[in-house]
Protein backbone atom coordinates (compact mmCIF):
# COMPACT_ATOMS: atom_id res chain seq x y z
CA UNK A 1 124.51 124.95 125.67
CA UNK A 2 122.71 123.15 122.74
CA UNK A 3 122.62 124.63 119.27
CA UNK A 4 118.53 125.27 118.71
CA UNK A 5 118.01 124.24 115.26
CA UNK A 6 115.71 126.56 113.66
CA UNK A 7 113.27 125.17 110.78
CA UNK A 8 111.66 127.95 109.97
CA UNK A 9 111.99 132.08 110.16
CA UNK A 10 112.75 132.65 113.44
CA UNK A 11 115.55 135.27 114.32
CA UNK A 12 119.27 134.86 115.14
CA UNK A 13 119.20 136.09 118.58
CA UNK A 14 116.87 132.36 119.77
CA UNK A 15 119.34 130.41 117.74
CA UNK A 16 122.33 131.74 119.14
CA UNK A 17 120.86 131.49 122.69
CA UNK A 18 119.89 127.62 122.53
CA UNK A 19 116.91 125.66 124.59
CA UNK A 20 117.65 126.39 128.01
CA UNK A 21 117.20 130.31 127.56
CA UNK A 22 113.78 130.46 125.51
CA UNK A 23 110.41 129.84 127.10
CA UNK A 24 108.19 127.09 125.41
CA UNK A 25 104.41 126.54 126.19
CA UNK A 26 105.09 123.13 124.06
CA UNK A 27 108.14 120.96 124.82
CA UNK A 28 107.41 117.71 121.90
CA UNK A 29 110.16 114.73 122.66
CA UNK A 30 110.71 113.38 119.50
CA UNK A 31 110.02 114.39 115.65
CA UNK A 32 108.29 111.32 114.43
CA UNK A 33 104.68 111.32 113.00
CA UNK A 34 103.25 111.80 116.53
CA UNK A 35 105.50 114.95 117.23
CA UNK A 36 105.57 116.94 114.17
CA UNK A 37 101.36 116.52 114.37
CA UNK A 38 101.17 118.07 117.87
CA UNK A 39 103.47 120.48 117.55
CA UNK A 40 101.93 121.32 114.17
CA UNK A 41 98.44 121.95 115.45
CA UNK A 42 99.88 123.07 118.73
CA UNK A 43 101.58 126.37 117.10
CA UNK A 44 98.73 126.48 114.15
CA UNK A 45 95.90 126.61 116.32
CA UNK A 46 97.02 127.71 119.56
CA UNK A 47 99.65 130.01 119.10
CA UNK A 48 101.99 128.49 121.42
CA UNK A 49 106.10 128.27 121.15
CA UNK A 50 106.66 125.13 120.63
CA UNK A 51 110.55 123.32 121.03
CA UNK A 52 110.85 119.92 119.68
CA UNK A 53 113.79 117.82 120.92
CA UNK A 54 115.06 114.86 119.13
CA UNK A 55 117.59 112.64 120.03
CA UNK A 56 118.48 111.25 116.72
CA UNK A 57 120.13 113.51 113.90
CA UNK A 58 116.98 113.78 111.52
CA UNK A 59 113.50 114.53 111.51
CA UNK A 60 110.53 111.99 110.67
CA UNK A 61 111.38 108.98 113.21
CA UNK A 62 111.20 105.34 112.40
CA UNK A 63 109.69 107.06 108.83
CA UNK A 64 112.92 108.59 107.90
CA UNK A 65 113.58 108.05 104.34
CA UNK A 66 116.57 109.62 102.52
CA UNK A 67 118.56 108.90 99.41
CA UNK A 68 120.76 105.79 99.55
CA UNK A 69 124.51 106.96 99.49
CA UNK A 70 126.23 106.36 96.11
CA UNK A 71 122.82 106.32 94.69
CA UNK A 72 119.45 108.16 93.33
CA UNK A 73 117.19 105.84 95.09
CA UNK A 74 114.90 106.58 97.82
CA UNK A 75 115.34 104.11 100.62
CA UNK A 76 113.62 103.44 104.40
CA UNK A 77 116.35 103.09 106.75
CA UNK A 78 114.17 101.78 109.10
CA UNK A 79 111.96 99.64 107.60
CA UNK A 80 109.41 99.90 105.26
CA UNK A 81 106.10 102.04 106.16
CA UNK A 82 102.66 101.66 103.51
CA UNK A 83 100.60 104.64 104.52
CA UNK A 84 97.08 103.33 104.52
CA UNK A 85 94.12 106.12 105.41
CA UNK A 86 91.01 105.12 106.92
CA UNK A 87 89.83 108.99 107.86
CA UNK A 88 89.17 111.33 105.25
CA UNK A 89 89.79 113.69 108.00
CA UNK A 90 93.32 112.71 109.03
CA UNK A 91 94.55 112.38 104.87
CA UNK A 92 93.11 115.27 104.59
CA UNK A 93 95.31 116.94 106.98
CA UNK A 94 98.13 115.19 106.43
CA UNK A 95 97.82 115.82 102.89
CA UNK A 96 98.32 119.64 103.30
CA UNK A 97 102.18 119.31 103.86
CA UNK A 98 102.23 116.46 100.57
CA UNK A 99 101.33 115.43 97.60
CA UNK A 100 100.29 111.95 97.13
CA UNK A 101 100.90 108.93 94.52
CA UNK A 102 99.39 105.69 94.87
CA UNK A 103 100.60 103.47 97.26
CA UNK A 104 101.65 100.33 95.40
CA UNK A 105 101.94 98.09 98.78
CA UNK A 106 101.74 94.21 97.40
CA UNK A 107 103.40 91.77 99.37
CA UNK A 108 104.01 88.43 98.82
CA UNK A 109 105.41 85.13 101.11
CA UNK A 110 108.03 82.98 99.77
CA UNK A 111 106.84 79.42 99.99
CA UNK A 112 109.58 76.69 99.66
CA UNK A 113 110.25 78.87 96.57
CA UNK A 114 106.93 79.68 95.73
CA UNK A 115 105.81 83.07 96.12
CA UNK A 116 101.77 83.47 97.16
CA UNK A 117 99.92 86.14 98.00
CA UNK A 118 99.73 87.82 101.77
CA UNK A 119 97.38 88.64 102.80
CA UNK A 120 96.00 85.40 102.26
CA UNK A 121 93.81 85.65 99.05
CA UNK A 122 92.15 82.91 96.72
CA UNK A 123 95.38 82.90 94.78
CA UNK A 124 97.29 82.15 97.75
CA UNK A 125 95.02 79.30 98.78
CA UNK A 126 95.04 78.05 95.44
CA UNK A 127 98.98 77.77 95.16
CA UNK A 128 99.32 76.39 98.69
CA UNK A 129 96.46 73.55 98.00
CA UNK A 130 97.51 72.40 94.92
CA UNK A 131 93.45 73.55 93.47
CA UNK A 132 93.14 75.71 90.77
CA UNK A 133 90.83 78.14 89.65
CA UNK A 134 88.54 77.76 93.44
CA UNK A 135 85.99 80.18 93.65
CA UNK A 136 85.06 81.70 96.90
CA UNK A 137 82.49 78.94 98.10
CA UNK A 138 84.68 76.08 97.48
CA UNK A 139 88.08 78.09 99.06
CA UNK A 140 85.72 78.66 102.35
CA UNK A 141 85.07 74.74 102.17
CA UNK A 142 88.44 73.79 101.75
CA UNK A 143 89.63 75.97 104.48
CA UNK A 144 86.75 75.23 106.86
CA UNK A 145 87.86 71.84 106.45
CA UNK A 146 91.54 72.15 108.10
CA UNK A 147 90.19 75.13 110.68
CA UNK A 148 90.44 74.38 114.40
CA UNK A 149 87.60 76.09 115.65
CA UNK A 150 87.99 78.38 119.00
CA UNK A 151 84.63 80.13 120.18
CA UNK A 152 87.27 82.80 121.84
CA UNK A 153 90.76 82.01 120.81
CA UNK A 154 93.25 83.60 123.47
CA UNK A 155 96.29 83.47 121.17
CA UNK A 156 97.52 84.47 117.91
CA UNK A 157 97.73 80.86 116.94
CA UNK A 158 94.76 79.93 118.27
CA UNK A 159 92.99 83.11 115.90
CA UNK A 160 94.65 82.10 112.74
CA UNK A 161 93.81 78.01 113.22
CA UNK A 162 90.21 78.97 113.72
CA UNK A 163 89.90 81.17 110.77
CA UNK A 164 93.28 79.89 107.95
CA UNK A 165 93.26 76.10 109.21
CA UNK A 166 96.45 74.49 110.28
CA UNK A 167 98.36 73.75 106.78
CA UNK A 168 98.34 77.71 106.26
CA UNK A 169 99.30 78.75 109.77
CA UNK A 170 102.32 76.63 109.53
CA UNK A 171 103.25 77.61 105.80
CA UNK A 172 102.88 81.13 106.30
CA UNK A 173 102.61 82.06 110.27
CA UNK A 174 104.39 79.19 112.56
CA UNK A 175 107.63 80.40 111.83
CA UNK A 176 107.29 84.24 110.15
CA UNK A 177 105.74 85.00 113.68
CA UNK A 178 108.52 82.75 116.13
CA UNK A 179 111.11 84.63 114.38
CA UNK A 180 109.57 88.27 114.00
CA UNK A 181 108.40 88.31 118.08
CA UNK A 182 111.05 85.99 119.65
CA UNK A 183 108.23 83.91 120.63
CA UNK A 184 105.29 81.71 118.95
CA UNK A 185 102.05 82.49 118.40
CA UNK A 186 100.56 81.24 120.97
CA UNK A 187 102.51 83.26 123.33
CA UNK A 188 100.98 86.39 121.81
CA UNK A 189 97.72 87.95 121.49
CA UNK A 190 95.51 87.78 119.08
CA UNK A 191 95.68 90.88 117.66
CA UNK A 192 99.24 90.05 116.27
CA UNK A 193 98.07 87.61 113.75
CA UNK A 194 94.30 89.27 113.78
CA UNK A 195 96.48 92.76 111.94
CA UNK A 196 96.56 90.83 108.74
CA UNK A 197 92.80 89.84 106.65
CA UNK A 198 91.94 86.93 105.37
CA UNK A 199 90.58 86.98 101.90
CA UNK A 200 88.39 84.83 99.58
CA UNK A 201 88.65 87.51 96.76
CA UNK A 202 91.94 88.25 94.49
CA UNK A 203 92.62 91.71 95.67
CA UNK A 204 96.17 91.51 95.81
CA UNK A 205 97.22 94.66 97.85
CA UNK A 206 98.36 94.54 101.46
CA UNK A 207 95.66 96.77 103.27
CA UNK A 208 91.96 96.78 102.62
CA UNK A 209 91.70 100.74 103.21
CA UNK A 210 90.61 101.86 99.81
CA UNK A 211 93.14 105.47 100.62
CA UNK A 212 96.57 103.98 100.11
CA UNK A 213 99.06 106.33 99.29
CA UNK A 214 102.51 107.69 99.68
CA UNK A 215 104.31 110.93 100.13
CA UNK A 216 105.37 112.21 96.44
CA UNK A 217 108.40 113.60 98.23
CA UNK A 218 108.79 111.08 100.47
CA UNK A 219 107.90 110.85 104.78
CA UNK A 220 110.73 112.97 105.93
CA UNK A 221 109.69 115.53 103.31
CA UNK A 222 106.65 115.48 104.88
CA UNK A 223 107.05 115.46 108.44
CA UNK A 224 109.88 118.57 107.70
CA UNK A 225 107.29 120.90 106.13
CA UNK A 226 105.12 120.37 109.43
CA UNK A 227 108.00 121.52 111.32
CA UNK A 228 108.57 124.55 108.85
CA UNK A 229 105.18 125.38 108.48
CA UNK A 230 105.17 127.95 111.55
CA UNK A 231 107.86 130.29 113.06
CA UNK A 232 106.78 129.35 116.85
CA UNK A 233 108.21 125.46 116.30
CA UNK A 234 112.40 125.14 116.82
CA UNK A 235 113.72 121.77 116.71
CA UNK A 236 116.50 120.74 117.80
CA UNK A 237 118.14 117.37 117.11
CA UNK A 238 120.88 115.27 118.30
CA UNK A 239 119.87 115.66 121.81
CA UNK A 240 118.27 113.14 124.21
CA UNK A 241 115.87 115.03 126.49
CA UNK A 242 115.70 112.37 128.89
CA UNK A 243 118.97 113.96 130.12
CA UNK A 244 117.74 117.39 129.76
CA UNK A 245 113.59 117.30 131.13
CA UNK A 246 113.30 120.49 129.75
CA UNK A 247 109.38 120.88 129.95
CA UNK A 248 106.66 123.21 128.37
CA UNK A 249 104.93 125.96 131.07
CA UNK A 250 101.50 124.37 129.31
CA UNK A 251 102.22 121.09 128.54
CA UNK A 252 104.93 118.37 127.59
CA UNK A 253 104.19 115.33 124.93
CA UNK A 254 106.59 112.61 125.02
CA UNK A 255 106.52 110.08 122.42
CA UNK A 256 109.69 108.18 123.42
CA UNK A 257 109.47 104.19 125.25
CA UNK A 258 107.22 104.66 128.04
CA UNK A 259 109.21 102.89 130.42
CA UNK A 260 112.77 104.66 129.55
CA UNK A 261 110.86 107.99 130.79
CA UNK A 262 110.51 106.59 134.16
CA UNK A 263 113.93 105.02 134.28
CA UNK A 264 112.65 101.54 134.01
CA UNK A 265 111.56 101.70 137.56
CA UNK A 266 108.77 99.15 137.10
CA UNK A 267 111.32 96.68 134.92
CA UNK A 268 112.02 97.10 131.18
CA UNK A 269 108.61 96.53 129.19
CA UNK A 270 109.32 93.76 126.45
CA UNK A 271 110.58 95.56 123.21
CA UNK A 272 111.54 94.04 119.89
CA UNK A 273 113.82 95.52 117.83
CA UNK A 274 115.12 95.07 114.27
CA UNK A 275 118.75 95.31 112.24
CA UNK A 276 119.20 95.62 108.24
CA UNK A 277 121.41 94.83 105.60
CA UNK A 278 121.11 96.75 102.55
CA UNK A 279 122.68 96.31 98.73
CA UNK A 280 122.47 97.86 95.63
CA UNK A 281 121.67 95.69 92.53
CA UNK A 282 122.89 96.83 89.37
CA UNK A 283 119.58 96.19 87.85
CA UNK A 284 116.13 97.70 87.65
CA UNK A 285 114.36 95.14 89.54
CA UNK A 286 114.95 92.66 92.42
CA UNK A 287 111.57 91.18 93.22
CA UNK A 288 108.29 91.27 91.80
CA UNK A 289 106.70 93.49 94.82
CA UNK A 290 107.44 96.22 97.30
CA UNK A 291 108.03 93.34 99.61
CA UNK A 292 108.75 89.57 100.37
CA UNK A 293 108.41 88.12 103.63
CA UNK A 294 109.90 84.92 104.23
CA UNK A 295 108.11 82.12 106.39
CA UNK A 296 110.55 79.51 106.38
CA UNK A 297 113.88 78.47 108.72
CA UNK A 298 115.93 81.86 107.48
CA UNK A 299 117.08 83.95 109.80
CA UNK A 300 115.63 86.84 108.31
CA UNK A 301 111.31 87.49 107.80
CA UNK A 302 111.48 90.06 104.84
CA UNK A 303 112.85 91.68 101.80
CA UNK A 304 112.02 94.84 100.89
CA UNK A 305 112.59 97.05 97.53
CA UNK A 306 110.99 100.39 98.21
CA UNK A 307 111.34 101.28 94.45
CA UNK A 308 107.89 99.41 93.77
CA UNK A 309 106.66 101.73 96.55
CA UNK A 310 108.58 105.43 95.40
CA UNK A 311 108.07 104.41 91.33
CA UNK A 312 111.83 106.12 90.87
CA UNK A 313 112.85 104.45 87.30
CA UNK A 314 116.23 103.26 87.47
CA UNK A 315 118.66 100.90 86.30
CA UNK A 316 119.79 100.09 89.84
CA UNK A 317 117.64 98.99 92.87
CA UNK A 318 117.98 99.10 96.43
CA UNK A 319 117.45 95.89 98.60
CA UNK A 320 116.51 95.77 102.41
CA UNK A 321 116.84 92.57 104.79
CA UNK A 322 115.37 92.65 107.73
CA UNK A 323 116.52 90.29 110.95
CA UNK A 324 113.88 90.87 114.04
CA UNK A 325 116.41 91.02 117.33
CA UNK A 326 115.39 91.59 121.15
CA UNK A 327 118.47 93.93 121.72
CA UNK A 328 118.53 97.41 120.08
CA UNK A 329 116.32 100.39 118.89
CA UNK A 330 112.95 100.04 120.05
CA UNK A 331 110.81 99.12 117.14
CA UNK A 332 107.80 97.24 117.82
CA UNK A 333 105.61 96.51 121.71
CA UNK A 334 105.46 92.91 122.19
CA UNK A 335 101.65 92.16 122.64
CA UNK A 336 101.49 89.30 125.30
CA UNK A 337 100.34 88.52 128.97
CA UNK A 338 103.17 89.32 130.78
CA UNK A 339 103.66 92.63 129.21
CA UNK A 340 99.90 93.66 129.44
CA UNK A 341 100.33 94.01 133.29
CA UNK A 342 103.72 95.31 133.26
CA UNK A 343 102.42 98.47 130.64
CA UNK A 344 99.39 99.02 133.38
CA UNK A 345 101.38 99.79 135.97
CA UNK A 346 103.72 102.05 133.71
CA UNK A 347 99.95 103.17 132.73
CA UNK A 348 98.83 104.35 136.06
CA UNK A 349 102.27 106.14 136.75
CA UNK A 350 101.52 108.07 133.29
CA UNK A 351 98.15 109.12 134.19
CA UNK A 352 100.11 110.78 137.41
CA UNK A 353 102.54 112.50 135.53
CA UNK A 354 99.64 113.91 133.85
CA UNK A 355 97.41 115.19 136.12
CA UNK A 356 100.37 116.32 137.90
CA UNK A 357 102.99 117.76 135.59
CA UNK A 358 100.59 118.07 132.03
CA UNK A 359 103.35 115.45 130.40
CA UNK A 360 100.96 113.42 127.86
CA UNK A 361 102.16 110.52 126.39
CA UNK A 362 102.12 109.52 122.55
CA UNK A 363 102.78 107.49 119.54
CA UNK A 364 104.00 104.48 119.29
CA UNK A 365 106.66 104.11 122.16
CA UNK A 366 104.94 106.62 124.47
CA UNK A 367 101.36 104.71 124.54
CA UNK A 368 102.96 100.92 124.24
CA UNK A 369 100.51 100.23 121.39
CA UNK A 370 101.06 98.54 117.93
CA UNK A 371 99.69 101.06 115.95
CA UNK A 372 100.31 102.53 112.00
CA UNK A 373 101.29 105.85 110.97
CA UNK A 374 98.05 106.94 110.09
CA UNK A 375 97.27 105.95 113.35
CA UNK A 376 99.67 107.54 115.42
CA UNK A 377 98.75 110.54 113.26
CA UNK A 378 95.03 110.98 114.08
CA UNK A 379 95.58 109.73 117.73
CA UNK A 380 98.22 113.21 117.58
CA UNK A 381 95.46 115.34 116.22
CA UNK A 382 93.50 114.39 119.07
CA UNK A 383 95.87 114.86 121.34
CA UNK A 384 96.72 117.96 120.59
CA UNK A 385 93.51 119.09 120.33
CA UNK A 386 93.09 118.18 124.24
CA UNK A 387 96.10 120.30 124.97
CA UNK A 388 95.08 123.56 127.16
């Protein structure tokens, strides 16, 4: 029997008699972004029971946040997340269960020692060239200059050639990307590289959405008051329900790896994965931004110092490294050819399962797409809006 973890005021009697005696309309694998948000809306505007199953120990997913032991410092344990809006709709709803500060998200790319701007903006292009002050007209002509032009560029190195030119693919791409994806650019689709904008302007912030915030209170804050917020949602954690396929009587929502739900039987679909080391520095600051990627021959691609990101004044500072890895968590779906096919097969066994069992599939892991929170988010909202 599994303890039922209950989040909100539900009564002893369904806690003491665990998951397998309670009927759920709504069985929600997994308590990330995706799962909270369907299960939220799920109990909110449907009025069904809803059991969410997680098989790690917290709430909130890959967003878990939490305060670094021995300290008073927020930290990401896995890896930094810059919550970027582009639907007053979906920051509107999110921002029921928060309250928001600005999101600081500058990042920067260490250059042989230099740091520049990434996005690439005219300060970056200025620092890498050696030409100082350029205004836009003359950065454009500088980097049309070095551009290899593609009419439809099939790769992610072919994208940034034809748009950065070659001297800033290889200072700030070549490598960054060979070491975050296990493979070069031109192994993966465009829409790798195509994720980041190119600027001629000196906006220095990471995203161009003009709603960047984050959670006062932090993301597991957050995604725990949409799991409180209604006495039909239990949760229960430490469980993996792929050995329990304990499913809803209207509907299941899995946001796990796609492929792990079937038991790989197509092949495993190309993951990457990601392992940190973490310190504490006995001073306020560590680096001039939220983060620092490096693009050069380390074995690592970032740095991260939430602290820019939280604004928590302190004399100490917490410091993330990140080193990309192909074994391990699932972090990130590796957008290339041979995985395309592989995820349309999984596809067309998902669409089954759907028609024929009501699982849906989501986030993430669950839909094999690249995708940000505020992403996975909204695509939840409409998910569980097609729920009957």
């Amino acid at each position: 029997m599994h303890h039922v973890v209950i989040v909100s005021g539900c009564d002893s009697s369904r806690q003491e008699q665990g998951a397998g005696m309670v009927s759920y309309d709504l069985v929600v694998v997994g308590a990330g972004p995706t799962g909270a948000t369907v299960a939220e809306i799920a109990a909110r505007t449907k009025g069904w029971r809803v059991l969410v199953i997680e098989r790690r120990s917290h709430v909130a997913g890959n967003c878990y946040d939490e305060l670094y032991p021995g300290t008073e410092l927020l930290w990401h344990r896995y890896g930094p997340h810059y919550l970027r809006f582009t639907s007053t709709e979906t920051m509107s709803y999110v921002g029921r269960f928060t309250e928001w500060i600005p999101g600081n998200y500058v990042v920067k790319s260490n250059v042989d020692g230099v740091l520049v701007p990434m996005p690439i903006n005219l300060e970056t292009i200025e620092l890498l060239y050696g030409r100082a002050p350029l205004t836009e007209e003359l950065a454009r002509e500088l980097i049309q200059s070095d551009v290899v032009p593609v009419e439809h560029p099939a790769n992610s190195e072919e994208f940034i050639l034809g748009r950065a030119g070659r001297k800033l693919y290889e200072k700030l791409y070549a490598k960054y990307t060979a070491k975050q994806w296990g493979r070069s650019a031109a192994e993966l689709d465009p829409s790798v590289c195509g994720r980041v904008p190119i600027r001629f302007d000196r906006n220095p912030y990471y995203t161009d959405s003009p709603m960047q915030v984050m959670p006062r209170d932090g993301y597991t804050a957050l995604f725990d008051r949409m799991l409180r917020s209604s006495p039909l949602i239990d949760v229960v954690t430490d469980v993996d329900w792929l050995q329990e396929r304990v499913h809803g009587t209207a509907a299941t929502v899995f946001t796990g790896p796609l492929d792990e739900y079937f038991g790989h039987r197509l092949g495993p679909l190309p993951w990457r994965s990601l392992s940190f080391e973490t310190s504490v520095e006995n001073r306020p600051w560590f680096q001039p931004c939220v983060q620092v990627n490096y693009p050069g021959d380390e074995p690592f691609t970032r740095k991260v110092e939430v602290k820019h990101v939280t604004r928590q004044v302190s004399t100490r500072t917490v410091v993330v490294t990140e080193f990309p890895a192909d074994c391990g968590e699932p972090y990130y779906p590796v957008p290339a050819q041979e995985s395309r096919k592989l995820f349309a097969d999984y596809a067309r066994l998902a669409d089954a399962e759907r028609k024929s069992r009501q699982v849906f599939f989501g986030g993430r892991l669950g839909t094999y797409r690249y995708i940000n929170t505020d992403e996975a988010i909204e695509n939840a909202m409409k998910l569980a809006a097609d729920l009957a």
